[in-house]
N, C-alpha and C. Protein backbone atom coordinates (compact mmCIF):
# COMPACT_ATOMS: atom_id res chain seq x y z
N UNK A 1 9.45 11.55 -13.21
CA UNK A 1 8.88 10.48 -12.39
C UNK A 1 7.35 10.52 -12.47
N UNK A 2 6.65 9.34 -12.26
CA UNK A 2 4.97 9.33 -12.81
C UNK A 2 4.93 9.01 -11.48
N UNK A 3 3.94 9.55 -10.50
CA UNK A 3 3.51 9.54 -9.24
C UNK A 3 2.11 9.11 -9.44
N UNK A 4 1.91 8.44 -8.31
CA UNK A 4 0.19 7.94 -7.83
C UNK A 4 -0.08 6.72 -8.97
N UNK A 5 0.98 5.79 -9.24
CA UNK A 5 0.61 5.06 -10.18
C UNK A 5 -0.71 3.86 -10.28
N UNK A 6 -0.77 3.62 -8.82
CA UNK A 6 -2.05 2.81 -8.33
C UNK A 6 -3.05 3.35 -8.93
N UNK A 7 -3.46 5.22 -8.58
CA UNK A 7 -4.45 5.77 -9.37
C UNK A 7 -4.54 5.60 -10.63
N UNK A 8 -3.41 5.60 -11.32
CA UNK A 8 -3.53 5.51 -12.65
C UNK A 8 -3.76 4.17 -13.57
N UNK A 9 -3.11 2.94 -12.59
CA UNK A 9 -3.74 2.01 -12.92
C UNK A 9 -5.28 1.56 -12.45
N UNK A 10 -5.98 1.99 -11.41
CA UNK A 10 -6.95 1.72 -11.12
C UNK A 10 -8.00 2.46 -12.60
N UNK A 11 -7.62 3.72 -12.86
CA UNK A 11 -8.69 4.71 -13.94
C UNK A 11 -8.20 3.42 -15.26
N UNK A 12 -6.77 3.18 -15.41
CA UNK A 12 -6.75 2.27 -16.79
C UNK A 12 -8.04 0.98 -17.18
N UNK A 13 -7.60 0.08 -15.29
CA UNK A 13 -9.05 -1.10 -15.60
C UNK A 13 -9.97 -0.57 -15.40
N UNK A 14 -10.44 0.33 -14.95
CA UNK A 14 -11.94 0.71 -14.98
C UNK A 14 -12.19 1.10 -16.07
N UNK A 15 -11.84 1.95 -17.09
CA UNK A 15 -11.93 3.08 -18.18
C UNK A 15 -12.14 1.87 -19.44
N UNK A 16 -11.84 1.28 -19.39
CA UNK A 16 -11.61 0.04 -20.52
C UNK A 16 -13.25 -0.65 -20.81
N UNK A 17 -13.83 -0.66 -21.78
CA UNK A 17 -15.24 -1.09 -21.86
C UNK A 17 -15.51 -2.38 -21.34
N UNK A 18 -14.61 -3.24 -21.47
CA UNK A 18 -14.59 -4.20 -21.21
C UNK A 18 -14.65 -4.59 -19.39
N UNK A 19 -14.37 -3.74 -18.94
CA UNK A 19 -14.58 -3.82 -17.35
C UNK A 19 -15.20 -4.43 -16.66
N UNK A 20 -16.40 -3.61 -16.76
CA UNK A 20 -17.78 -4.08 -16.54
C UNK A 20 -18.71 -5.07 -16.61
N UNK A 21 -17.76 -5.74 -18.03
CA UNK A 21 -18.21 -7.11 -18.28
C UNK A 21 -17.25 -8.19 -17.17
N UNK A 22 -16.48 -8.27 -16.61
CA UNK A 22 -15.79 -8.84 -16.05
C UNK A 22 -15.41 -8.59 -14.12
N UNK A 23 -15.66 -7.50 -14.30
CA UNK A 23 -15.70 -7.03 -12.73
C UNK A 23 -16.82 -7.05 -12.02
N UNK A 24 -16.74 -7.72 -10.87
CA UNK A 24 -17.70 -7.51 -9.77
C UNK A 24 -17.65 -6.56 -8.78
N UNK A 25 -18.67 -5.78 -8.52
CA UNK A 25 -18.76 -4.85 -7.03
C UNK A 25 -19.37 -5.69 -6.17
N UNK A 26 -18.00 -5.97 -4.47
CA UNK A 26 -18.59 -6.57 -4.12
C UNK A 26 -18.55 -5.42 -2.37
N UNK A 27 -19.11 -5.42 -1.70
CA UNK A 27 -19.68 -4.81 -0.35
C UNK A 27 -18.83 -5.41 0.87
N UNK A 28 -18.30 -5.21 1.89
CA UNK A 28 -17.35 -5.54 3.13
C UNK A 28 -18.13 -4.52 3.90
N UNK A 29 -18.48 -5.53 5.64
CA UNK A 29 -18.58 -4.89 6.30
C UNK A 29 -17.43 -4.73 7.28
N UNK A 30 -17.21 -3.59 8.52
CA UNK A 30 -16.46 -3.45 9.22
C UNK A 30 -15.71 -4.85 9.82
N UNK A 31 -14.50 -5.72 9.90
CA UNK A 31 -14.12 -6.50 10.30
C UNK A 31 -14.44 -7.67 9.49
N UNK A 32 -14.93 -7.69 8.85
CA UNK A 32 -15.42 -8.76 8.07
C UNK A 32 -13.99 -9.55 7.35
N UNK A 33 -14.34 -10.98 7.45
CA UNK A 33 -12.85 -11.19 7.19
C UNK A 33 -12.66 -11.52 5.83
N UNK A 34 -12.22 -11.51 4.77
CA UNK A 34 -12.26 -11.79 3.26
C UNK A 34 -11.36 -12.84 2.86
N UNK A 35 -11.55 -13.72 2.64
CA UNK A 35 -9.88 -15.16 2.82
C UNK A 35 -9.51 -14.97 1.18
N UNK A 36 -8.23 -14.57 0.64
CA UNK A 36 -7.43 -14.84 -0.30
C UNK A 36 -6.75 -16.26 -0.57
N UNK A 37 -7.47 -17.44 -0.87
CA UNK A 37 -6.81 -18.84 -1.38
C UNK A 37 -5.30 -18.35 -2.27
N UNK A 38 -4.22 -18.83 -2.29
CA UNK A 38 -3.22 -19.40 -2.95
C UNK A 38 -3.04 -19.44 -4.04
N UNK A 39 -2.50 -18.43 -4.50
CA UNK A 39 -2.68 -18.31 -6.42
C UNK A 39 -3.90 -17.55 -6.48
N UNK A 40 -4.42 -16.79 -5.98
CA UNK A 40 -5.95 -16.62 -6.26
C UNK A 40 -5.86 -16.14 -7.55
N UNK A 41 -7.41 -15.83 -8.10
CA UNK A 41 -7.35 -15.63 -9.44
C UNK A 41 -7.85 -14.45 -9.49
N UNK A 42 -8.29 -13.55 -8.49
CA UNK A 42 -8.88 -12.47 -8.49
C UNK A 42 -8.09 -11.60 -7.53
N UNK A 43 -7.92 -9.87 -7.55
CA UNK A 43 -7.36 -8.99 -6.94
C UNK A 43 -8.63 -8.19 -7.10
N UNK A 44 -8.24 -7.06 -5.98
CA UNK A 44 -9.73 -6.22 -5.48
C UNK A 44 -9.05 -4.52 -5.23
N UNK A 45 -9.73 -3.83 -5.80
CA UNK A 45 -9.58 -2.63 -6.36
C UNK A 45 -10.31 -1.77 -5.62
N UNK A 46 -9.95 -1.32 -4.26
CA UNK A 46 -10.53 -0.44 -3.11
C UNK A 46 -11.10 0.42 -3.56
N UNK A 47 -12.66 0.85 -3.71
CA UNK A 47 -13.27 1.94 -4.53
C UNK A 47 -13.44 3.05 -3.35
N UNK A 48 -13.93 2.45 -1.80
CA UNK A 48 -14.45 3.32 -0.78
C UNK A 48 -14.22 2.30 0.45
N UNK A 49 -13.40 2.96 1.31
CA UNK A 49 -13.42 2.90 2.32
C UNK A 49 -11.68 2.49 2.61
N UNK A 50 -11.34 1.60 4.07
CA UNK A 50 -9.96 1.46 4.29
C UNK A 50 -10.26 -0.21 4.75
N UNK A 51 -8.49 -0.86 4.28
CA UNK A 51 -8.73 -2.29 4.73
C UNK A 51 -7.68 -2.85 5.50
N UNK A 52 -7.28 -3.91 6.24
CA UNK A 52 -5.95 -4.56 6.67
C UNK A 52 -5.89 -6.00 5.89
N UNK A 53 -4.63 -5.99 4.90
CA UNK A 53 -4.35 -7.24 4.23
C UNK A 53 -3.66 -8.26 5.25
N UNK A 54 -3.35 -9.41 5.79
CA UNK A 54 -2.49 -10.06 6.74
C UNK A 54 -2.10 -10.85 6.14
N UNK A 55 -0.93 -11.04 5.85
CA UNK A 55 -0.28 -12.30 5.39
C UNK A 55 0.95 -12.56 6.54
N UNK A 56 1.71 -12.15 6.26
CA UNK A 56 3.21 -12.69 7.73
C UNK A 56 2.89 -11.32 8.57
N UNK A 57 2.37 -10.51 8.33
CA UNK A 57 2.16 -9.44 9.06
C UNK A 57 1.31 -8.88 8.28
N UNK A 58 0.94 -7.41 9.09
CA UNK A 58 -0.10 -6.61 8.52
C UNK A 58 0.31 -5.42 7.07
N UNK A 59 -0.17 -4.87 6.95
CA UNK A 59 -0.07 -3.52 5.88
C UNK A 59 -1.28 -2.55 6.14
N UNK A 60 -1.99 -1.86 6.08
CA UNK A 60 -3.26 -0.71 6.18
C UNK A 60 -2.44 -0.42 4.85
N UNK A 61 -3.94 -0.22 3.73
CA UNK A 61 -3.80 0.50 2.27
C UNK A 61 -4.88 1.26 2.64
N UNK A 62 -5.26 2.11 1.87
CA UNK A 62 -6.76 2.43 2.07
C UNK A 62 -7.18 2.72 0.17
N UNK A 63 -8.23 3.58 0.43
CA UNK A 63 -8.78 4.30 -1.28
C UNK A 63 -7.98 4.16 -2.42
N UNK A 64 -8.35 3.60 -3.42
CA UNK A 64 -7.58 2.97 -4.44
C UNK A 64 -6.43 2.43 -4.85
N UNK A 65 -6.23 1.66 -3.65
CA UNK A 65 -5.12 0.60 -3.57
C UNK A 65 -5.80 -0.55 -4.29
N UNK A 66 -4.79 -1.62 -5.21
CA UNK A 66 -5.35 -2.79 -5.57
C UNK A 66 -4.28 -3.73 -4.71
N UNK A 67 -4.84 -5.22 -4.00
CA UNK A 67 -4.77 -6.22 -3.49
C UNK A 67 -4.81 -7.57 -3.66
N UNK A 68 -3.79 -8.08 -3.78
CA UNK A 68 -4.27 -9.62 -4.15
C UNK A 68 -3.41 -10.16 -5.35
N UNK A 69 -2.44 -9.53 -5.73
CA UNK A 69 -1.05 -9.77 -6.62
C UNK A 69 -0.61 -10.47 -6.18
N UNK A 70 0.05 -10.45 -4.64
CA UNK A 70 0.80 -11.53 -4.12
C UNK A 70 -0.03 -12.89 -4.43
N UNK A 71 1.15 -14.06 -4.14
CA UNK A 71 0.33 -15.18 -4.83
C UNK A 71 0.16 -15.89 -3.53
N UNK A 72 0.46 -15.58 -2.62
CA UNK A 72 0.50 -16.39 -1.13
C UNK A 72 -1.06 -16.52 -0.67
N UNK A 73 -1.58 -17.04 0.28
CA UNK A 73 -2.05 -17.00 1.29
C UNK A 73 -2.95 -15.48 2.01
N UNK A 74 -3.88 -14.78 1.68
CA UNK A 74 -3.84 -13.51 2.63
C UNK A 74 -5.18 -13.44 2.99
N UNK A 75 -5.46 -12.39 3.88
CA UNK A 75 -6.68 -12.24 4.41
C UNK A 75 -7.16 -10.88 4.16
N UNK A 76 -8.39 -10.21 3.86
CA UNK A 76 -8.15 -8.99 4.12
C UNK A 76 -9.39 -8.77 5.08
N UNK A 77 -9.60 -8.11 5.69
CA UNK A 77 -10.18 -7.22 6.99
C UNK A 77 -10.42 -6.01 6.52
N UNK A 78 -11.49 -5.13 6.55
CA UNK A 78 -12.17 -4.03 6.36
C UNK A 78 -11.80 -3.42 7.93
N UNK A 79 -11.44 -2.20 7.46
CA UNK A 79 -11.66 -1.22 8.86
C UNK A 79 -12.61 -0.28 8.98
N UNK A 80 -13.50 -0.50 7.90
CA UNK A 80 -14.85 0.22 7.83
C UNK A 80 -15.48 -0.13 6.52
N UNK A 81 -17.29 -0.21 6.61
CA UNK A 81 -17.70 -0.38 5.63
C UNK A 81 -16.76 0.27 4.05
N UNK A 82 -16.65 -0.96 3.15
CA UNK A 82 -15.89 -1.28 2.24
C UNK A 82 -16.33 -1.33 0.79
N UNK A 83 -16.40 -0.84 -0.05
CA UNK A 83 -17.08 -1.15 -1.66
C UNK A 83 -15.34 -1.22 -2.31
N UNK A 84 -15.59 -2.30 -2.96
CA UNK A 84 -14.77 -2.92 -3.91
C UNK A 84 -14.35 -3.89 -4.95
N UNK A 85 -13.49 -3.35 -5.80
CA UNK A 85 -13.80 -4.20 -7.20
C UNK A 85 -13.23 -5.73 -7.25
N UNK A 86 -13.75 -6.65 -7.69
CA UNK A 86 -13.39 -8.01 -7.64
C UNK A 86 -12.61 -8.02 -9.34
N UNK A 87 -11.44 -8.25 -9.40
CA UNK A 87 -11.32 -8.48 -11.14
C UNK A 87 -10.01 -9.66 -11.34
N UNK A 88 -11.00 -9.82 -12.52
CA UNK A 88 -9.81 -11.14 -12.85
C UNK A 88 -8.58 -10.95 -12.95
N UNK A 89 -7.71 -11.57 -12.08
CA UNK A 89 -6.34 -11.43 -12.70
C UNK A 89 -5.64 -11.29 -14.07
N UNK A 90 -6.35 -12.33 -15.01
CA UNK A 90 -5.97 -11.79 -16.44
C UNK A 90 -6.67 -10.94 -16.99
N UNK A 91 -7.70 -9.78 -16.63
CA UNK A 91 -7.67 -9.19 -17.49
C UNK A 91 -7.10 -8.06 -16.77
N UNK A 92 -6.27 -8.03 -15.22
CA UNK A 92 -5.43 -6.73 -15.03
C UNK A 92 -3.77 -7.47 -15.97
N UNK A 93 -3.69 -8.70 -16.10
CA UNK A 93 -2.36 -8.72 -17.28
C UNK A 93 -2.61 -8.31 -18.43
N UNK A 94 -3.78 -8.26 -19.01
CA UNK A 94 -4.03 -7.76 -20.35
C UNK A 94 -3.85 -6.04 -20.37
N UNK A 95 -4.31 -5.65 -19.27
CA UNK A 95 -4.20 -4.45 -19.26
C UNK A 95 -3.07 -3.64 -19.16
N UNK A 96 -1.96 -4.44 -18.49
CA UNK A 96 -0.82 -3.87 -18.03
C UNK A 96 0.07 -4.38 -19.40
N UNK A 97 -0.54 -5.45 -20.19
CA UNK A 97 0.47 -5.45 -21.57
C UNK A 97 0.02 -3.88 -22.14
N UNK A 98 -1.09 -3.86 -22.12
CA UNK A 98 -1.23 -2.58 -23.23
C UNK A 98 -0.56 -1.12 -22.53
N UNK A 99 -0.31 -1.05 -21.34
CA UNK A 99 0.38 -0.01 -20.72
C UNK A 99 1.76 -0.18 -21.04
N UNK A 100 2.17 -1.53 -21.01
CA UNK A 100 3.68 -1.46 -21.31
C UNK A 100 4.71 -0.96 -20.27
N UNK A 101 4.46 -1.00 -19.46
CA UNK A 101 5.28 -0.44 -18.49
C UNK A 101 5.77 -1.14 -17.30
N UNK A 102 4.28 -2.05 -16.34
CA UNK A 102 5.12 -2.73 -15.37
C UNK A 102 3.87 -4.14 -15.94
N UNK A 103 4.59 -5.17 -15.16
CA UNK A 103 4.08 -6.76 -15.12
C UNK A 103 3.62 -6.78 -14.01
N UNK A 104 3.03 -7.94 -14.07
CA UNK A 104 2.00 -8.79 -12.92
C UNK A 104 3.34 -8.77 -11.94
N UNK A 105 4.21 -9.54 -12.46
CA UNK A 105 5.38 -9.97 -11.06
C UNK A 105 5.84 -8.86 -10.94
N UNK A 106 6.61 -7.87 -11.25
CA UNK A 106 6.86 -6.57 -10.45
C UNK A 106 5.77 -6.13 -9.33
N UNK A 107 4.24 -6.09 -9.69
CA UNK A 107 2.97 -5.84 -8.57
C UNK A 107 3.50 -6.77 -7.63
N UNK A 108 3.67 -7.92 -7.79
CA UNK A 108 3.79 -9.24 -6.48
C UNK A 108 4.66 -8.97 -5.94
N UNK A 109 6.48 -8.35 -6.53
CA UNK A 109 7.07 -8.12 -5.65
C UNK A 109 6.83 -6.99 -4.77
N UNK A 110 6.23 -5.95 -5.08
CA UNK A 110 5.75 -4.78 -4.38
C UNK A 110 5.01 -5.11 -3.21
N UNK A 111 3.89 -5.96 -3.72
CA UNK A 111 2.95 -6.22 -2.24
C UNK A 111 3.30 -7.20 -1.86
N UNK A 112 4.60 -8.28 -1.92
CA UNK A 112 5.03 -9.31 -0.87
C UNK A 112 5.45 -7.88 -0.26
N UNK A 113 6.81 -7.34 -0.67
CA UNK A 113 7.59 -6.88 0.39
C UNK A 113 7.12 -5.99 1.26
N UNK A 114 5.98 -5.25 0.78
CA UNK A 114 4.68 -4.46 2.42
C UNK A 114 4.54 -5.50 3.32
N UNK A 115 3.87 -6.94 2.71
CA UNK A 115 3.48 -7.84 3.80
C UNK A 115 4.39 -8.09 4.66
N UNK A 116 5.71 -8.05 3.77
CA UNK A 116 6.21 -9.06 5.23
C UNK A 116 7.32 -8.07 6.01
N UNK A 117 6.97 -6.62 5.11
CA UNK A 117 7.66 -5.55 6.27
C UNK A 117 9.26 -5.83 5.52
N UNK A 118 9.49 -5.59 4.91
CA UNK A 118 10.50 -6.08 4.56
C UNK A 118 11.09 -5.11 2.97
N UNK A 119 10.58 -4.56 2.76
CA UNK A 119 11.05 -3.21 1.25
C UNK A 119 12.19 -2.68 1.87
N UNK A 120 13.27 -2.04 1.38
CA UNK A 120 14.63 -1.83 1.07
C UNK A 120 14.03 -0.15 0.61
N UNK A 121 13.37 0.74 1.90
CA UNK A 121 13.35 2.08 1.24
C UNK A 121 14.18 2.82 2.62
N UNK A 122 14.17 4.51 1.84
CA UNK A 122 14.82 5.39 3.03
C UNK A 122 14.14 5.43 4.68
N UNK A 123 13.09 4.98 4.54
CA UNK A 123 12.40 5.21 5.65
C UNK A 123 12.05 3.64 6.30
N UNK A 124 13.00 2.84 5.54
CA UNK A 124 12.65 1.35 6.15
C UNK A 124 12.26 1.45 8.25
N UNK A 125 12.81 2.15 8.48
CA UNK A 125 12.81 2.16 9.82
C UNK A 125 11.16 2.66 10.81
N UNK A 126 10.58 2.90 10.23
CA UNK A 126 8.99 3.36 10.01
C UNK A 126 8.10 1.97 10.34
N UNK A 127 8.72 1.24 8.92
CA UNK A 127 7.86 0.12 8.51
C UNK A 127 8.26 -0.86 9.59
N UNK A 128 9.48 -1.16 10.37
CA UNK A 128 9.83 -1.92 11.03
C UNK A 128 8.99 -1.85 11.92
N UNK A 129 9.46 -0.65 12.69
CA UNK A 129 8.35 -0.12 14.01
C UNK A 129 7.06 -0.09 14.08
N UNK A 130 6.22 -0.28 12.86
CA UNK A 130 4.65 -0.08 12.97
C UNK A 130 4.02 -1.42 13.69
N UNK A 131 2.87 -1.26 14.42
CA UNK A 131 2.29 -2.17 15.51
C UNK A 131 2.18 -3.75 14.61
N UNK A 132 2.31 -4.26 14.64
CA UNK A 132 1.88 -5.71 14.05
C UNK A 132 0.27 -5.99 13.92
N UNK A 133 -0.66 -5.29 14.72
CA UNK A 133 -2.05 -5.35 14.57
C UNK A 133 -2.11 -4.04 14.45
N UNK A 134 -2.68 -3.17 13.69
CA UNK A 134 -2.66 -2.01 13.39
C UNK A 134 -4.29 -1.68 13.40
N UNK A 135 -5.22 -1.50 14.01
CA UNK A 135 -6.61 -1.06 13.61
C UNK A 135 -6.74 0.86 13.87
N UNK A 136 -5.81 1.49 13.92
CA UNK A 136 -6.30 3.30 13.69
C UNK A 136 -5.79 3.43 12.65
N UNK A 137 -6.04 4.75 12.38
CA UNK A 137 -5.37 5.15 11.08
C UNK A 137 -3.99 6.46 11.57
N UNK A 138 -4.01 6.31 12.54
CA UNK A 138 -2.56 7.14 13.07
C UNK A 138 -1.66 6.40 14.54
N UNK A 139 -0.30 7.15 14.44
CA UNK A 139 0.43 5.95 15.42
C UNK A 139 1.23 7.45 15.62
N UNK A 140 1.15 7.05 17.49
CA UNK A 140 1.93 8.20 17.82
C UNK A 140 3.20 7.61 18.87
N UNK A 141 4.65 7.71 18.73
CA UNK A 141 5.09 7.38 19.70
C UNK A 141 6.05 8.50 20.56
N UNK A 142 7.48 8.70 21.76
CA UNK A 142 7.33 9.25 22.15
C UNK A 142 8.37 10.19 21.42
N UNK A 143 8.80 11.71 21.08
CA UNK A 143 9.78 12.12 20.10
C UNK A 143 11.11 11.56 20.31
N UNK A 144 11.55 11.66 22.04
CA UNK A 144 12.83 11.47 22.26
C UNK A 144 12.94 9.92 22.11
N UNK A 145 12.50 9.27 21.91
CA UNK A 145 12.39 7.64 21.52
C UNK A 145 12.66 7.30 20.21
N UNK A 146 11.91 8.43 19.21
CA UNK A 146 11.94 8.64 17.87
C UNK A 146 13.51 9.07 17.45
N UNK A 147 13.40 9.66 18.06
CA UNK A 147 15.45 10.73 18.03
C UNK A 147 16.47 9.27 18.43
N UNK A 148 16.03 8.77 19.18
CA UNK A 148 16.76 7.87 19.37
C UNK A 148 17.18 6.72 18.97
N UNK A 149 16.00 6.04 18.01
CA UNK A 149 15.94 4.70 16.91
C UNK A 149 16.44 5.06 16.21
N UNK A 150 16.09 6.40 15.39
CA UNK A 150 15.98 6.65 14.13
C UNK A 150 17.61 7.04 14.13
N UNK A 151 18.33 7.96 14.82
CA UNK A 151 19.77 8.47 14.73
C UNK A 151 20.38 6.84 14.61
N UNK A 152 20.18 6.00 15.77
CA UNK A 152 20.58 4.81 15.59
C UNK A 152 20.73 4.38 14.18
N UNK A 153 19.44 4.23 13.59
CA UNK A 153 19.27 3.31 12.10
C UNK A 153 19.70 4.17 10.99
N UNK A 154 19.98 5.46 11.09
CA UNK A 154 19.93 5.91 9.91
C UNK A 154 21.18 7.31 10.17
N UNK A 155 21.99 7.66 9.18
CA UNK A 155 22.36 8.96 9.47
C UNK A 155 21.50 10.20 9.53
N UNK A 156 22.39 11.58 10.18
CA UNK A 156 21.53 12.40 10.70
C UNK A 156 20.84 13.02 9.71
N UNK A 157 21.70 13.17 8.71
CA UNK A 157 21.41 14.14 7.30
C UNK A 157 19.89 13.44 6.78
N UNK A 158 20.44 11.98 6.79
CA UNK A 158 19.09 10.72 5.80
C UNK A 158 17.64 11.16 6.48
N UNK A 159 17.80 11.75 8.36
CA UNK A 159 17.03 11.46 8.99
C UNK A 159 16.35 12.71 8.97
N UNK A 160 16.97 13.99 8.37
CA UNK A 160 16.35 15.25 8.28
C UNK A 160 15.67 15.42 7.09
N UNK A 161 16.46 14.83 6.05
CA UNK A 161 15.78 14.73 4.96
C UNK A 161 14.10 13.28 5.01
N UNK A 162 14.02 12.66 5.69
CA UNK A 162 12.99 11.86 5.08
C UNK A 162 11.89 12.83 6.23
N UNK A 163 12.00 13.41 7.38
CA UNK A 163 11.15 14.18 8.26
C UNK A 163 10.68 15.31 7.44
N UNK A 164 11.61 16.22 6.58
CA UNK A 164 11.26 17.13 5.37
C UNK A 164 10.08 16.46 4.64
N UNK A 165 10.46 15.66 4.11
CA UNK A 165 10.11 15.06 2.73
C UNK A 165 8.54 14.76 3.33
N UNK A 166 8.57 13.90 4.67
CA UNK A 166 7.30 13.06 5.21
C UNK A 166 5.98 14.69 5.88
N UNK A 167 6.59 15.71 5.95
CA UNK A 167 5.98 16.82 6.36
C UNK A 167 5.73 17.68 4.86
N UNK A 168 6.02 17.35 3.86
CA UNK A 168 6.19 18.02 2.68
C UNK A 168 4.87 17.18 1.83
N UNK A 169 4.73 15.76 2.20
CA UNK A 169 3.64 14.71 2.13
C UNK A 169 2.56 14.72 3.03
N UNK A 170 1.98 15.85 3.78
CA UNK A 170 1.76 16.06 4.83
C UNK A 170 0.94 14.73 5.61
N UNK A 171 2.15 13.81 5.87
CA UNK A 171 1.99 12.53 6.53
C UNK A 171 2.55 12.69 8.03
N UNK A 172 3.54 13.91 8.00
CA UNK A 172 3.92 14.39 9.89
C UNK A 172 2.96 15.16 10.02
N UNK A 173 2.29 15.28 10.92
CA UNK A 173 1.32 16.10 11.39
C UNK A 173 1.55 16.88 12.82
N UNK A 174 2.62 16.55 13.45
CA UNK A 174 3.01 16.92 14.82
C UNK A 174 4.43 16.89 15.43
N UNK A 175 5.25 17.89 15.16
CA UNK A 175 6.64 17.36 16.00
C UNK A 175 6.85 17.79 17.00
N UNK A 176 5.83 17.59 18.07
CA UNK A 176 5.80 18.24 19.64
C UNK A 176 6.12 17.28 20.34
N UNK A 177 5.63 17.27 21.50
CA UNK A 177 6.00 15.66 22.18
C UNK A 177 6.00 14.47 21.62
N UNK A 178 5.12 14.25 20.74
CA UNK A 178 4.37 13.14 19.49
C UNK A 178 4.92 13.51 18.25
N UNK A 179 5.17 12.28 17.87
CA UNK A 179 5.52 12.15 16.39
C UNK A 179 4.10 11.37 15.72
N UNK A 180 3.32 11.92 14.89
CA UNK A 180 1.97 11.16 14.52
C UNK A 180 2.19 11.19 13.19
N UNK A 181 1.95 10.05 12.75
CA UNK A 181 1.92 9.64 10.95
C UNK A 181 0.41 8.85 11.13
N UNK A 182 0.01 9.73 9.52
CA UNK A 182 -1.42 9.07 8.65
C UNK A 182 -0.88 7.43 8.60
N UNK A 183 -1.58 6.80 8.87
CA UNK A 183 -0.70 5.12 8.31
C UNK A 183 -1.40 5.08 7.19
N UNK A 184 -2.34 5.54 6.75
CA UNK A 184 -3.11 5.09 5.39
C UNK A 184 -2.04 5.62 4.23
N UNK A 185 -2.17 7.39 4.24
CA UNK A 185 -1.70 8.34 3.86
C UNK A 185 -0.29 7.69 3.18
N UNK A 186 0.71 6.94 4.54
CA UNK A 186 2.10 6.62 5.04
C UNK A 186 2.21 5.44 3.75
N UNK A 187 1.65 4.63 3.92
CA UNK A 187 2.21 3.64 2.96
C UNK A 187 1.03 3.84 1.49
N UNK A 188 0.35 4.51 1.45
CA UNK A 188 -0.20 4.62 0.11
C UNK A 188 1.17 5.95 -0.66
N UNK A 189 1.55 6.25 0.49
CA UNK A 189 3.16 7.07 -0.04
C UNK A 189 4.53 5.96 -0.39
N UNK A 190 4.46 5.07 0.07
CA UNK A 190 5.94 4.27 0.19
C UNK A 190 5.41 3.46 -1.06
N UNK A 191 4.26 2.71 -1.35
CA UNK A 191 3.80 2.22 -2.30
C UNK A 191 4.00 3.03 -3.75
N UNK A 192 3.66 4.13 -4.09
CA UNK A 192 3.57 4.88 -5.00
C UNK A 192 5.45 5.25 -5.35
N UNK A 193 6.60 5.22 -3.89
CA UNK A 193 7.50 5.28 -4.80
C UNK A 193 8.32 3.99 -4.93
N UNK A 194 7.96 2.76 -4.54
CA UNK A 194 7.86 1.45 -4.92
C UNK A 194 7.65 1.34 -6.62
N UNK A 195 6.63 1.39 -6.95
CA UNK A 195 5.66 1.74 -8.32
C UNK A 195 7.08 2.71 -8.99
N UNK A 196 7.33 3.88 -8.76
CA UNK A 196 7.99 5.43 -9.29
C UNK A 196 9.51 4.31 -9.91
N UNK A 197 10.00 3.05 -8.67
CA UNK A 197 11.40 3.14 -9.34
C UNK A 197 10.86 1.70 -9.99
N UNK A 198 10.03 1.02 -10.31
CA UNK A 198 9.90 -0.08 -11.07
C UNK A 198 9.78 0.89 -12.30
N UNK A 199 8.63 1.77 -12.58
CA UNK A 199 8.46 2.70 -13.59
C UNK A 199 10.13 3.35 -14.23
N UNK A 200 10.86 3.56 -13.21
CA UNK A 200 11.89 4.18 -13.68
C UNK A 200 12.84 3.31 -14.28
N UNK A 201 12.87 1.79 -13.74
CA UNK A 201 13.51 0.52 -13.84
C UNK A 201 13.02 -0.10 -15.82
N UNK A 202 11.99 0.16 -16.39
CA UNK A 202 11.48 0.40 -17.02
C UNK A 202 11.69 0.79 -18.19
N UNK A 203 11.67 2.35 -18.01
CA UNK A 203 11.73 3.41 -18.72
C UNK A 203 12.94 3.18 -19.62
């Protein structure tokens, strides 16, 4: 399995000489709102800092996430001063022909289904529950509340194993009274194995 594939596509368009000729660095301040038109023709390549995309709902990506695949409607929001890459949509298709591995529309289905909360993973039950306006970068709710959705939605075994797995990612940080997950950390994890089974889909 190839992990952190965002990273690896982010080093591909940058690394390429041609980059530079085509990419803009552009600056976001805190809250600042960024409007994504419809079809846009450009996606943005998080160099520094963390952002909130909104389309039917929210997502938090942070540090080298790319944005702006989906073809809808979106907004993005900085949650702190922001540096990031502006690049043409075709030359991240040119790039991803020469990788050979995933397409433009595999990316779109990936970042519709964050937006609208809606991906088909083990931990779907996470993504359901996260706040609809999300501005921290951690979410704590109460354990026996947690014990209680989660047994609901999921079997017990599914539910020991993704608490392993999410503490093994060190995205649990607390199983005392509070259950606290990184949200940045959290879905720059669910993203990457999004990416892992298109890659594997692929292969």
């Amino acid at each position: 399995m190839e992990e952190r594939f965002t990273t690896e596509l982010m080093f591909t368009l940058t690394n390429n000489p041609k980059f530079q000729e085509v990419a803009e660095l552009v600056y976001w301040n805190e809250e600042e709102i960024v409007h994504c038109p419809e079809n846009n023709e450009y996606v943005y390549a998080i160099d520094e800092g963390s952002v909130t995309q909104c389309a039917a709902r929210n997502s938090s990506w942070g540090k080298g996430s790319i944005l702006g695949f989906t073809r809808e409607e979106t907004k993005i929001q900085p949650l702190s001063k922001t540096v990031a890459w502006k690049i043409p949509l075709t030359y991240v298709k040119d790039i991803l022909k020469s990788m050979g591995k995933v397409k433009v529309a595999d990316l779109t289905v990936i970042e519709k289904n964050f937006l609208d909360r809606n991906e088909i993973d083990c931990i779907q039950w996470f993504i359901q529950e996260m706040p609809l306006r999300l501005h921290t970068t951690s979410w704590k709710v109460a354990l026996d509340f947690f014990r209680q959705e989660m047994m609901h939605a999921v079997p017990k075994e599914l539910c020991a194993f993704q608490v392993k797995e999410l503490k093994h990612q060190h995205i649990l940080y607390e199983l005392g009274y509070y259950l606290e997950i990184d949200v940045l950390q959290f879905h720059n994890y669910l993203r990457d194995l999004a990416y892992n089974k298109v890659l594997q889909k692929n292969n």
